[in-house]
Protein backbone atom coordinates (compact mmCIF):
# COMPACT_ATOMS: atom_id res chain seq x y z
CA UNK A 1 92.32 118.10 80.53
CA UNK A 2 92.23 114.11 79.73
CA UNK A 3 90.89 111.75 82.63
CA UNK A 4 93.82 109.78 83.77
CA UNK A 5 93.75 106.40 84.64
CA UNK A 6 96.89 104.59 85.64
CA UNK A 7 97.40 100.79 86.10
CA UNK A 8 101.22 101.22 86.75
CA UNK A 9 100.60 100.37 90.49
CA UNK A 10 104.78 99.75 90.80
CA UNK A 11 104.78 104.10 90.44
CA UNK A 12 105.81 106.37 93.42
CA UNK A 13 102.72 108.91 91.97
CA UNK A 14 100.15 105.95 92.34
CA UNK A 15 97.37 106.31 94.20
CA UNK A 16 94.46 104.24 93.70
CA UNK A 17 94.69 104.14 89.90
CA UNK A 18 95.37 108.13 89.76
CA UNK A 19 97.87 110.11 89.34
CA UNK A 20 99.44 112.63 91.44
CA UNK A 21 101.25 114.43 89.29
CA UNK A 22 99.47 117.80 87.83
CA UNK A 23 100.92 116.51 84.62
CA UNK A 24 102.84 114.03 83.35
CA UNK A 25 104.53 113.16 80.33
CA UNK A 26 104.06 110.82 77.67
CA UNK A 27 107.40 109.26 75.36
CA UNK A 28 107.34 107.67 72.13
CA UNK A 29 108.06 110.56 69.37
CA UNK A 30 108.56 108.12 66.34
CA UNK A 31 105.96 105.44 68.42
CA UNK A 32 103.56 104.21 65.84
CA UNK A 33 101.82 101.98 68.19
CA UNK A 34 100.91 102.03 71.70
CA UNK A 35 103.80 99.74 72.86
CA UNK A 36 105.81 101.78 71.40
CA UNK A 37 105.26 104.57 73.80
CA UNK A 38 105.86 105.04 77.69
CA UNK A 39 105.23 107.16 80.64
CA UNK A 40 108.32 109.29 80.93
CA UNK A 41 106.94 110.67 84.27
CA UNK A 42 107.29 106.61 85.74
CA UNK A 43 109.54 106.51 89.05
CA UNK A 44 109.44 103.33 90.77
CA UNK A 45 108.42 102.93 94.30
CA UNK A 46 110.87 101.59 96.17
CA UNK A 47 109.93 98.87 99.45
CA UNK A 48 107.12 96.55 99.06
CA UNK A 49 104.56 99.33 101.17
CA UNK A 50 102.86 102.13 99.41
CA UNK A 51 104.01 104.12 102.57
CA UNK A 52 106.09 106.09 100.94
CA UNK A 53 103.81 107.59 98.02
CA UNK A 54 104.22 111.30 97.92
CA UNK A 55 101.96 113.60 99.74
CA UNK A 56 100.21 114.81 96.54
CA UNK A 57 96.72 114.31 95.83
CA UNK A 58 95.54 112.36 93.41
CA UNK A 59 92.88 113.31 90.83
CA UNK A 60 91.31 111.66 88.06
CA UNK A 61 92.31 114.18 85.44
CA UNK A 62 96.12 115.35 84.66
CA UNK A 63 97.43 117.93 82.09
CA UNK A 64 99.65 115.39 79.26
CA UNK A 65 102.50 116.43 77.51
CA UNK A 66 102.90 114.11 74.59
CA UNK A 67 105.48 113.71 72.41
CA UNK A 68 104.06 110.81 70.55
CA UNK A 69 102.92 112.89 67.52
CA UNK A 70 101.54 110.51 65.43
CA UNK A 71 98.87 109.94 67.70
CA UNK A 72 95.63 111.17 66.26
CA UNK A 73 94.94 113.04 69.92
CA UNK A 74 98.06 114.68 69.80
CA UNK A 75 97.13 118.61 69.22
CA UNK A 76 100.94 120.86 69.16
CA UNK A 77 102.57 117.97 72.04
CA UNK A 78 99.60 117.99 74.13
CA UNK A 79 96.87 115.38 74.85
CA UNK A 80 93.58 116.27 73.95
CA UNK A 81 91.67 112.59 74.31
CA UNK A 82 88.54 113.11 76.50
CA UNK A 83 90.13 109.77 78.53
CA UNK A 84 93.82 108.24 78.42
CA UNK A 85 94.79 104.92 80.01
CA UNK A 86 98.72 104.32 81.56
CA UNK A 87 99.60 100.78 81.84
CA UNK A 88 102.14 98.33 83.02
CA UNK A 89 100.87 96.83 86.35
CA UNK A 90 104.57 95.26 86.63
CA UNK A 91 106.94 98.26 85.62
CA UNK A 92 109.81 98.52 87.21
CA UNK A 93 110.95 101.21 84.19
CA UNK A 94 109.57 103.77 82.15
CA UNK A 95 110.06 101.55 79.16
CA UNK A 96 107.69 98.91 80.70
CA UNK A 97 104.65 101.75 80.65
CA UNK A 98 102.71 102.50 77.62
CA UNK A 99 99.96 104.71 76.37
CA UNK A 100 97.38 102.42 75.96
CA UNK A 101 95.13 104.66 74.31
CA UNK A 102 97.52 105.73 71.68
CA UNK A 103 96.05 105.60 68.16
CA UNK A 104 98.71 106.43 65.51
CA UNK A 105 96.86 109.22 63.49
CA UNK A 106 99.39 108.15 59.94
């Protein structure tokens, strides 16, 4: 299971840089580059207070689904990198996240 670190501080399942989702899932099937792919799991938090974040807890490592499968640590749709990166500190869409440790594998 991939460590998880997540910059996309505008997401409801945001805490502190984790996630807290068990897993989460990563777009971008025909992505050949990492802006090409997103976090499909995004939802935006709504207000301007992280008060309402989900009760979840956070951890530093998530189960990926991936269905960018170019990406040289994409094993049958799942993420098998040691460590993954989610960014887009401003994201008010899944299409504003990214994959930043993508690596197309063609």
């Amino acid at each position: 299971m991939p460590e998880l670190k997540c910059t996309v501080q505008t997401c409801t399942h945001n805490k502190n840089f984790y996630c807290d989702l068990d897993k989460i899932q990563v777009g971008g099937n025909t992505a050949k580059r990492a802006e090409e792919t997103c976090c499909d799991s995004f939802e935006e938090r709504k207000g301007d207070s992280y008060s309402n974040v989900s009760q979840n807890n956070a951890t530093a490592c998530s189960n990926i689904d991936c269905k960018a499968t170019e990406c040289m640590y994409n094993e049958e749709c799942k993420c098998h990198a040691g460590k993954i990166s989610v960014e887009g500190s401003e994201a008010c869409k899944c299409e504003q996240t990214e994959c930043a440790t993508f690596h197309c594998g063609c």
